[in-house]
Protein backbone atom coordinates (compact mmCIF):
# COMPACT_ATOMS: atom_id res chain seq x y z
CA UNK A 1 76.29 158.16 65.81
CA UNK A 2 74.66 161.05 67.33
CA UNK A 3 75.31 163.06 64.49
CA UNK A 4 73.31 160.53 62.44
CA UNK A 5 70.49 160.23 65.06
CA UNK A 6 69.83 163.91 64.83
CA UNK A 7 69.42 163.80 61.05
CA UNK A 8 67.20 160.72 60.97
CA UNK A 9 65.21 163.16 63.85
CA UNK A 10 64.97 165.67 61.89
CA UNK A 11 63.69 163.61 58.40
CA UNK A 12 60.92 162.28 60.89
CA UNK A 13 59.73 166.02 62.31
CA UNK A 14 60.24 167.10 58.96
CA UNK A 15 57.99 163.91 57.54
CA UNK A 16 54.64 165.20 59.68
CA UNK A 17 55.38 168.56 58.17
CA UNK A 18 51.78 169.53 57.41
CA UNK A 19 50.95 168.85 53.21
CA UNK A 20 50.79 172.87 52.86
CA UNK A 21 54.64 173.27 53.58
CA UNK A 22 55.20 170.84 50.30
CA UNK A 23 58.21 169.28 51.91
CA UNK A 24 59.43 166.19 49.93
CA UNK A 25 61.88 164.25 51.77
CA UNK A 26 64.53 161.37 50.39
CA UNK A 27 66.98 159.82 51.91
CA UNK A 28 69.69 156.79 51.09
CA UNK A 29 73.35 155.95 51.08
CA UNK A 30 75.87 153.30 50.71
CA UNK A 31 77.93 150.97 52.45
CA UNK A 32 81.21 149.61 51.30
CA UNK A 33 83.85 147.34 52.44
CA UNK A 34 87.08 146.80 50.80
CA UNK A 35 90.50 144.87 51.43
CA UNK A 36 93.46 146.54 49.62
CA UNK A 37 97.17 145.39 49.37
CA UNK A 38 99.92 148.59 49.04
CA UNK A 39 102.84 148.06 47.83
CA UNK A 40 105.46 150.41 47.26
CA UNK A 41 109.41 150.65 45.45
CA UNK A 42 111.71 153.45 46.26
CA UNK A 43 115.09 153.57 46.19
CA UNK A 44 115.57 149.95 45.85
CA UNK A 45 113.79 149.41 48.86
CA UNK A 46 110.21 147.66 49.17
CA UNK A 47 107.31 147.73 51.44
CA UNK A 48 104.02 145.59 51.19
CA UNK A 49 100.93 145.93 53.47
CA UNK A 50 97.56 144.33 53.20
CA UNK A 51 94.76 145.84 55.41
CA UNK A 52 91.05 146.25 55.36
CA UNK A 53 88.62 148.66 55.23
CA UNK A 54 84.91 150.31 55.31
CA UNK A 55 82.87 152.99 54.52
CA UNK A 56 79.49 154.66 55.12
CA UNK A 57 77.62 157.42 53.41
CA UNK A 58 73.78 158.83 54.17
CA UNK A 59 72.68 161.07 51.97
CA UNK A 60 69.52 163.29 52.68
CA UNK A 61 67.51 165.96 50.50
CA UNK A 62 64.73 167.67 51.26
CA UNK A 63 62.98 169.73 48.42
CA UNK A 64 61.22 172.56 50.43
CA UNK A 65 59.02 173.47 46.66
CA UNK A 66 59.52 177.08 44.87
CA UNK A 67 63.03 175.64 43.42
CA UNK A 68 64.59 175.36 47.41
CA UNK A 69 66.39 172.39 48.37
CA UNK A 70 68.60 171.50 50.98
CA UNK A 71 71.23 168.34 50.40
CA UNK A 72 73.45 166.60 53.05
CA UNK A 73 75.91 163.95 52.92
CA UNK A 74 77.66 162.44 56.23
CA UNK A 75 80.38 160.55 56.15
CA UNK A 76 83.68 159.77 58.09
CA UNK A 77 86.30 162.51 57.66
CA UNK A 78 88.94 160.66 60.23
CA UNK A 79 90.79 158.02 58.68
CA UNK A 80 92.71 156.44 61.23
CA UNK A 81 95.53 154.40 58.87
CA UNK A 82 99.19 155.17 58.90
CA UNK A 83 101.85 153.22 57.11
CA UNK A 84 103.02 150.31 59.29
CA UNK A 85 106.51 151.83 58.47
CA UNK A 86 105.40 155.72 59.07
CA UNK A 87 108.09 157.68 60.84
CA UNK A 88 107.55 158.12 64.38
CA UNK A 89 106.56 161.74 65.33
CA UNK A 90 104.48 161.90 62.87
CA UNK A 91 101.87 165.14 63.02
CA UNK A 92 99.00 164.31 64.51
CA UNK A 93 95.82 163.97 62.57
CA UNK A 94 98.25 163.13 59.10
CA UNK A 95 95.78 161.98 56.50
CA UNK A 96 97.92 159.10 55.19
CA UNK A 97 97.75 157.84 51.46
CA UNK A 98 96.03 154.58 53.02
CA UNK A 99 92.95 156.42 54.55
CA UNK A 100 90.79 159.25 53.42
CA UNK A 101 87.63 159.38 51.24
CA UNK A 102 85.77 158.18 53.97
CA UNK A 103 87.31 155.25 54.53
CA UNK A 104 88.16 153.57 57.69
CA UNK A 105 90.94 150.55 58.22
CA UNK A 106 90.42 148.17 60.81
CA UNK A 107 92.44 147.14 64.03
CA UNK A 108 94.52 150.32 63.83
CA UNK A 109 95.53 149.80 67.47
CA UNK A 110 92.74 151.04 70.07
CA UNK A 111 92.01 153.98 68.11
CA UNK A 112 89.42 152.56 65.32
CA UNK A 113 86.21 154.86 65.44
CA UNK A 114 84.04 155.78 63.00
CA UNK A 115 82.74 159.26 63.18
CA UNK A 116 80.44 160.68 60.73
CA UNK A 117 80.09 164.36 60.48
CA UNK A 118 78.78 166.39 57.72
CA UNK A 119 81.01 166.26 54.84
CA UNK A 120 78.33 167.88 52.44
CA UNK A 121 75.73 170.13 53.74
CA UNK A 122 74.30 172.65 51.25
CA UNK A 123 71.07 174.83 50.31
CA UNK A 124 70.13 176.73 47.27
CA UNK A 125 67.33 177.16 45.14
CA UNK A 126 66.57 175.94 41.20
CA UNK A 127 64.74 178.63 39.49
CA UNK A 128 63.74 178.43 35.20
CA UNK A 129 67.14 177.56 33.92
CA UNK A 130 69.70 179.19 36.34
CA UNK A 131 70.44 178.15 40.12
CA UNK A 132 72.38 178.73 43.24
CA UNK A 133 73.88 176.81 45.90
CA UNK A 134 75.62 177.85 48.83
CA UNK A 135 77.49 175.70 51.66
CA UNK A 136 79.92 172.47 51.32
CA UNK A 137 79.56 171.45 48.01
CA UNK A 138 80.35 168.49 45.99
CA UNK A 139 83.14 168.98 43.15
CA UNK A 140 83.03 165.84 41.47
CA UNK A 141 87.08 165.65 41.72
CA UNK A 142 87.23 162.53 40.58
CA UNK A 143 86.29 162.57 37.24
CA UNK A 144 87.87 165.95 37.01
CA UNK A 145 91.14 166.53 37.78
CA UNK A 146 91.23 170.08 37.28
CA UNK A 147 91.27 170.36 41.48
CA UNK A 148 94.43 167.88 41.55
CA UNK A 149 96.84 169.82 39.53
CA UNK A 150 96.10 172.84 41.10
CA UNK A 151 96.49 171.47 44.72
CA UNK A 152 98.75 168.94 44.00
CA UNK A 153 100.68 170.21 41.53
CA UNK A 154 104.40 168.02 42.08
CA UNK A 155 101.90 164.56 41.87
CA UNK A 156 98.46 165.70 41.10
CA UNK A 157 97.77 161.74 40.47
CA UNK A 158 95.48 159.08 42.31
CA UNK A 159 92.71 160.98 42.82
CA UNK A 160 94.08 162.96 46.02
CA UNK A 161 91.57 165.92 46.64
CA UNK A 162 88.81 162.89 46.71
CA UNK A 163 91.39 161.31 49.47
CA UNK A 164 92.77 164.32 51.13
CA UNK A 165 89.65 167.42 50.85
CA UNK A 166 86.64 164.42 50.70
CA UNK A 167 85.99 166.06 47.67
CA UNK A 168 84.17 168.82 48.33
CA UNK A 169 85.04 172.58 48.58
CA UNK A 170 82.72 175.34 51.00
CA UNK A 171 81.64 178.43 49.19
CA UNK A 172 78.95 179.62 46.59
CA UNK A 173 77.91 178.09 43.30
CA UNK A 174 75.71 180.18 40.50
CA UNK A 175 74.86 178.42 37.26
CA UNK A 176 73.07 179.36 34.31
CA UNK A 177 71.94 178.49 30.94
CA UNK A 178 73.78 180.16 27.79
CA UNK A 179 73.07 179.09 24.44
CA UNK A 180 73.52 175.23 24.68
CA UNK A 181 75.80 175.01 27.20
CA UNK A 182 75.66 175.57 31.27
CA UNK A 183 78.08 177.87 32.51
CA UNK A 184 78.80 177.38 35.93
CA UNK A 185 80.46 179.51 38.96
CA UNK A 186 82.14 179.19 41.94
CA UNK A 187 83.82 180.55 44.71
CA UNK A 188 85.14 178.87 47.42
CA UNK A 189 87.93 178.88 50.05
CA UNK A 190 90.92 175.68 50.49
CA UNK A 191 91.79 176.72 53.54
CA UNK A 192 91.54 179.11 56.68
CA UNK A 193 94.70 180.56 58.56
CA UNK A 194 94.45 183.26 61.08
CA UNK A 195 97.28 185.56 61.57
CA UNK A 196 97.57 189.04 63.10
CA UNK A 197 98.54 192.09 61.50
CA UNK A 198 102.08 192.67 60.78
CA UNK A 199 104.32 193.95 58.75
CA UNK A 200 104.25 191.22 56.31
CA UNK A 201 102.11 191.11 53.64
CA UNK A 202 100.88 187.46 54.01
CA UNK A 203 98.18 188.09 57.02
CA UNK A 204 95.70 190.20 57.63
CA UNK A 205 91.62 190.02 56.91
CA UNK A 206 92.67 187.98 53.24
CA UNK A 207 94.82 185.49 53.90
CA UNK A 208 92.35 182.62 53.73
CA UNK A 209 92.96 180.62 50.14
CA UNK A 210 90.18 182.03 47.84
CA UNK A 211 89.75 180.70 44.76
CA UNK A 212 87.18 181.18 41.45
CA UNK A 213 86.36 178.28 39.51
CA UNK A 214 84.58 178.63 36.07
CA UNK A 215 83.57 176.54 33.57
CA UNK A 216 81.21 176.09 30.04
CA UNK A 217 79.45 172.93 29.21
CA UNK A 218 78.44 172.49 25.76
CA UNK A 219 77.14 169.22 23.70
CA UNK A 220 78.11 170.04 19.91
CA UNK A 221 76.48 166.97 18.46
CA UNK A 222 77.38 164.14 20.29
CA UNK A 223 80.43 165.52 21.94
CA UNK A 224 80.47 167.09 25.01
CA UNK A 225 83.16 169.82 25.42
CA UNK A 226 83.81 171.74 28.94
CA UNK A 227 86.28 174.23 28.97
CA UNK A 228 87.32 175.51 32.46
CA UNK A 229 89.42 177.69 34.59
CA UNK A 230 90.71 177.98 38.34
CA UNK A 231 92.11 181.12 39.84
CA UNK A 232 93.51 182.27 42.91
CA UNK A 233 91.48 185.53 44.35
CA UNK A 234 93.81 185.20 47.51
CA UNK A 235 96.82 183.67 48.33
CA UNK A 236 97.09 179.85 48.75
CA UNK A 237 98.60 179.30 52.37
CA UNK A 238 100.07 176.23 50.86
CA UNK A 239 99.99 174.68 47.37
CA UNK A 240 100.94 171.05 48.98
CA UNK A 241 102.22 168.08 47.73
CA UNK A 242 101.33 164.06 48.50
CA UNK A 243 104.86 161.95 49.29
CA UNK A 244 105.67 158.18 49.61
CA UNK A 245 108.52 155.92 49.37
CA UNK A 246 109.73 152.65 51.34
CA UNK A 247 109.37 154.05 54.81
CA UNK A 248 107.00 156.88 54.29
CA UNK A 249 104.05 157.57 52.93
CA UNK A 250 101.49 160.77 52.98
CA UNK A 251 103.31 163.02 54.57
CA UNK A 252 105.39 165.69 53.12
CA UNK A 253 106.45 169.81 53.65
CA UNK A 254 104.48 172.33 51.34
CA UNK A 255 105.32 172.20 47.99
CA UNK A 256 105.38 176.05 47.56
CA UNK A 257 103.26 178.81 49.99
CA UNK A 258 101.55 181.56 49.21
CA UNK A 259 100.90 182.09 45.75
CA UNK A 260 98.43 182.65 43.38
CA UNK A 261 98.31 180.09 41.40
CA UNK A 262 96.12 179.38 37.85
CA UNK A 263 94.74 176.22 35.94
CA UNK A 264 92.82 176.14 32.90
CA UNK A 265 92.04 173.42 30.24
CA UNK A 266 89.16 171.20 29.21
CA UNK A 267 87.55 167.88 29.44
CA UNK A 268 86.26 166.49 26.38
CA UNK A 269 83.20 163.38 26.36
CA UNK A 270 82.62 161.19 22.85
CA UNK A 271 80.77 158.13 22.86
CA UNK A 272 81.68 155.70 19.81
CA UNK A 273 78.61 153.47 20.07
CA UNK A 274 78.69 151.34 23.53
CA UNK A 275 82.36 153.10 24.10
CA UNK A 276 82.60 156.46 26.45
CA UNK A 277 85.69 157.68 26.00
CA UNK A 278 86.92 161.07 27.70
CA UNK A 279 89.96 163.35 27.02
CA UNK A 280 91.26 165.69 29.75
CA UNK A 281 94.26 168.18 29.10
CA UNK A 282 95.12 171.08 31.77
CA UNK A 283 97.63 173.08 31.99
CA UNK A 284 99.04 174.61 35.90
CA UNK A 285 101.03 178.11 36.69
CA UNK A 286 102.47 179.04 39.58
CA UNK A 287 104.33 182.14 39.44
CA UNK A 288 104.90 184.69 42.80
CA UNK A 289 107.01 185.40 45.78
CA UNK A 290 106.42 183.67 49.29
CA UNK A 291 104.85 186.78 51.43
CA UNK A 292 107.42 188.12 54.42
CA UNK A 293 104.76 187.02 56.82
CA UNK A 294 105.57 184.59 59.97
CA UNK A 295 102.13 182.49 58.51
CA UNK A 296 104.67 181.14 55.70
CA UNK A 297 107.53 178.90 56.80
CA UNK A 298 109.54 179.93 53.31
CA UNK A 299 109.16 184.12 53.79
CA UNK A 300 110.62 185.43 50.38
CA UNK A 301 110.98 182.41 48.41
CA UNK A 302 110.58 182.86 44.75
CA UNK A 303 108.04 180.46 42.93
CA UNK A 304 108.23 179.63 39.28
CA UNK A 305 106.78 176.16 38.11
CA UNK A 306 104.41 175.46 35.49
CA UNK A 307 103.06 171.69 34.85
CA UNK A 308 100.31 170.12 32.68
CA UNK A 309 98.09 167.08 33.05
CA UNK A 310 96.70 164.62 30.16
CA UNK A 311 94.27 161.78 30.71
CA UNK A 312 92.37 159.41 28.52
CA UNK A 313 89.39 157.36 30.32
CA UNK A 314 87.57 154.57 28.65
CA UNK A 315 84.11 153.51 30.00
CA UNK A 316 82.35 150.07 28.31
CA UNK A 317 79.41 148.87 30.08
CA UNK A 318 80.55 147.91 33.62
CA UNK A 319 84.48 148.15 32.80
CA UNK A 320 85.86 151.66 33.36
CA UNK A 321 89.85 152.62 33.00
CA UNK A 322 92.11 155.63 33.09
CA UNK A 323 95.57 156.56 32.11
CA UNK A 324 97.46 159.91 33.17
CA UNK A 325 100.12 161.54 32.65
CA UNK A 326 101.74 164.80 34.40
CA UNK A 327 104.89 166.99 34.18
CA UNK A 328 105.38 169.48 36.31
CA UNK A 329 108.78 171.65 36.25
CA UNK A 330 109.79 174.00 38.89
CA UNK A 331 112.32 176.32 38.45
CA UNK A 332 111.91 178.21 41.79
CA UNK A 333 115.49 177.84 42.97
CA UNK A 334 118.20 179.75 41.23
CA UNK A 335 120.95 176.75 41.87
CA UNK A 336 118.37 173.96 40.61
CA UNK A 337 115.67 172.50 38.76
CA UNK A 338 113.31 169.84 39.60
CA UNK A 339 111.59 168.03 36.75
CA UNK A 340 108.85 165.87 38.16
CA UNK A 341 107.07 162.85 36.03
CA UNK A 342 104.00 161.25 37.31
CA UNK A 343 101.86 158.49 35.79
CA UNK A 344 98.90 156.68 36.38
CA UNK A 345 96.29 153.76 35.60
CA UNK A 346 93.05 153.17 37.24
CA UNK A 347 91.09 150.07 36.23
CA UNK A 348 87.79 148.59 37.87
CA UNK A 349 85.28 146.24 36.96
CA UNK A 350 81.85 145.79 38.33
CA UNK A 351 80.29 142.83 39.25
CA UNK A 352 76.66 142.48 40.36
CA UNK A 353 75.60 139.84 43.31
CA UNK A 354 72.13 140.53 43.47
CA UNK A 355 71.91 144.05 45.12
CA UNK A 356 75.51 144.38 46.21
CA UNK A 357 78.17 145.12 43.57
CA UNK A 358 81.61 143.68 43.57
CA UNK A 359 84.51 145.75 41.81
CA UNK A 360 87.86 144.65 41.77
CA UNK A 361 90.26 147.98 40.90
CA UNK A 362 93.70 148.01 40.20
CA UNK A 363 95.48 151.90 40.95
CA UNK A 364 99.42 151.68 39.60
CA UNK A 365 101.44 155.30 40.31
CA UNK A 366 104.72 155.88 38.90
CA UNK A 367 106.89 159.36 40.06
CA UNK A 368 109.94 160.14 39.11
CA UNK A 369 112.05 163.64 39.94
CA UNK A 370 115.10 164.76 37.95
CA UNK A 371 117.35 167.26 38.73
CA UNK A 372 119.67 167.00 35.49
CA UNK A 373 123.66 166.78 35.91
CA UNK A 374 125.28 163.74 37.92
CA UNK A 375 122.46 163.62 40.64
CA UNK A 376 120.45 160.65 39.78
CA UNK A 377 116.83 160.34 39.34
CA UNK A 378 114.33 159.48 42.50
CA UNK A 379 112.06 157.08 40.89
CA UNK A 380 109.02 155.44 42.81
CA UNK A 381 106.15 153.49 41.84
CA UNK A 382 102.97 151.94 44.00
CA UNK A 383 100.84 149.30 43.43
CA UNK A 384 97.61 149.28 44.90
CA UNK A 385 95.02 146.16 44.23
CA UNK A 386 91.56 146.24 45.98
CA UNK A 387 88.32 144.40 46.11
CA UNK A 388 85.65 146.07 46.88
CA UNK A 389 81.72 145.11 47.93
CA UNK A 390 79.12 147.80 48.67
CA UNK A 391 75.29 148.51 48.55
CA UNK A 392 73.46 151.29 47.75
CA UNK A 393 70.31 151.95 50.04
């Protein structure tokens, strides 16, 4: 709450700004509230919970003229829900699959408070038909899954670096015009691990996760094609992965450490009359050797998996659906070989009541790992069905 008083402070000195500083102020945000029932199947064993939620977002913007802006979102970025059935000793702070995004759930013991802190604060400038940003900056990870496979690469499904990294990445963005498309730049950092200078090859001044991201947008008639590429500059601390079963959800070791790992691919837009449909396919490679460094719990492991991504998204009027599909095989160990399956739908409706729109949303998630030879398949599957209600301000 203070955090937000000290923005709204700082609109309202800003607001009696004298007219020859040419500040133009807006501000706005949404509030949401949503009840959700989870219910998950593993190993013959099920789990159902029902629990509620809310959200809040202010968003501010001030355009300081000459092309300089400065944009701010706060939000909650402490979700306080763990699985009735979680595992005791548990790490502390565990973003669950139940919470993130923003989200908060309600009666989680004593512990419900909401704290909003800057989740998005960046500056930049707009100049003729290139730009720059620098700071915490929106990446739009939702409709683009690009930032799933590589983070996520064993289940890159169900939107989780929206739920787990709030969807936004710090570091610099340049963009430009070229011939009819945008190209757009960025480099940014997933994560931040100190360490001090050993032998190993894992610490030292770069072993914070830098990573370039690059990609072309181009409308060739009426379809929109935007080719794009994420690399490793440094080593990934940890590529992780998102678990769940019966007993346990959202937690789960690394997946692999310290890597360098590269997606590339392309989303593809083409509207047949009232119909938006979009086409997604992205391909993941992760390829290295775990640094001898005591910053990697797995020193000298050898990484080899590769996995792709597909999805197909219709959008009609206020009805908007997904479907995708991932395989990811890792061959990292010499003894075995895990082939992992993951599938997904995502459909939502929206339903105005007045000013505040009602959207019921259905999220289904199917994994399945196979080994080959007489160990059997781990198959899971989770059923989420919400109802949401929120208003934009």
């Amino acid at each position: 709450m203070k955090k937000m008083l000290s923005l709204a402070a700082m609109f309202a000195v800003l607001s009696y700004a004298s007219p020859a500083s040419a500040v133009e102020l807006k501000f706005g945000g949404d509030a949401a509230v949503r009840v959700r029932d989870t219910s998950n199947d593993a190993a013959h064993q099920s789990s159902d919970d029902f629990y509620s939620q809310y959200r809040l977002r202010l968003n501010g913007s001030a355009d300081l003229g000459d092309g300089y802006i400065i944009k701010v979102q706060l939000t909650n970025e402490a979700p306080n829900y763990v699985p009735k059935n979680a595992p005791s000793g548990a790490p502390a702070g565990t973003v669950a699959l139940g919470g993130g995004g923003g989200w908060q759930t309600v009666g989680y013991g004593n512990s419900e408070l909401y704290t909003l802190g800057a989740s998005q604060i960046y500056f930049g400038r707009f100049y003729g038909d290139s730009h720059y940003l620098v700071g915490r900056l929106p990446l739009n990870s939702t409709n683009n899954p690009i930032f799933d496979l590589t983070l996520y690469p064993k289940n890159p499904l169900d939107v989780p670096t929206t739920t787990f990294q709030n969807d936004r990445l710090f570091g610099a963005n340049w963009g430009t015009k070229i011939g009819d498309g945008d190209l757009n730049l960025v480099v940014g950092t997933f994560d931040n691990i100190s360490a001090n200078d050993t032998g190993g090859t894992g610490d030292g001044v770069l072993n914070d996760g830098y990573a370039f991201v690059a990609s072309y947008k181009a409308t060739i008639g009426n379809v929109t094609v935007e080719p794009e590429v994420i690399t490793a500059i440094t080593k990934f601390d940890s590529v992780t992965q998102q678990t769940f079963s019966a007993s346990n959800a959202g937690y789960g070791a690394p997946f692999h450490q310290g890597i360098r790992p590269v997606t590339f691919g392309a989303n593809v837009g083409v509207p047949v009359g009232d119909l938006k449909l979009g086409f997604s396919g992205l391909y993941n490679i992760g390829k290295g050797t775990t640094p001898s460094s005591s910053i990697y719990a797995y020193a000298n492991q050898n990484v080899d998996y590769t996995g792709y991504l597909l999805r197909i998204k219709a959008e009609y009027g206020k009805f908007l659906a997904w479907y995708d599909y991932n395989k990811t095989t890792d061959n990292s160990s010499a003894i075995i070989s895990h082939e992992y399956t993951n599938q997904f739908v995502w459909a939502q409706y929206q339903i105005p009541v007045g000013k505040i729109t009602i959207q019921p949303t259905l999220r289904y998630l199917t994994t399945s790992d196979h080994v080959g030879g007489s160990v059997a398949d781990a198959n899971t599957s989770r059923l989420r069905s919400e109802l949401w209600a929120s208003l934009a301000f």
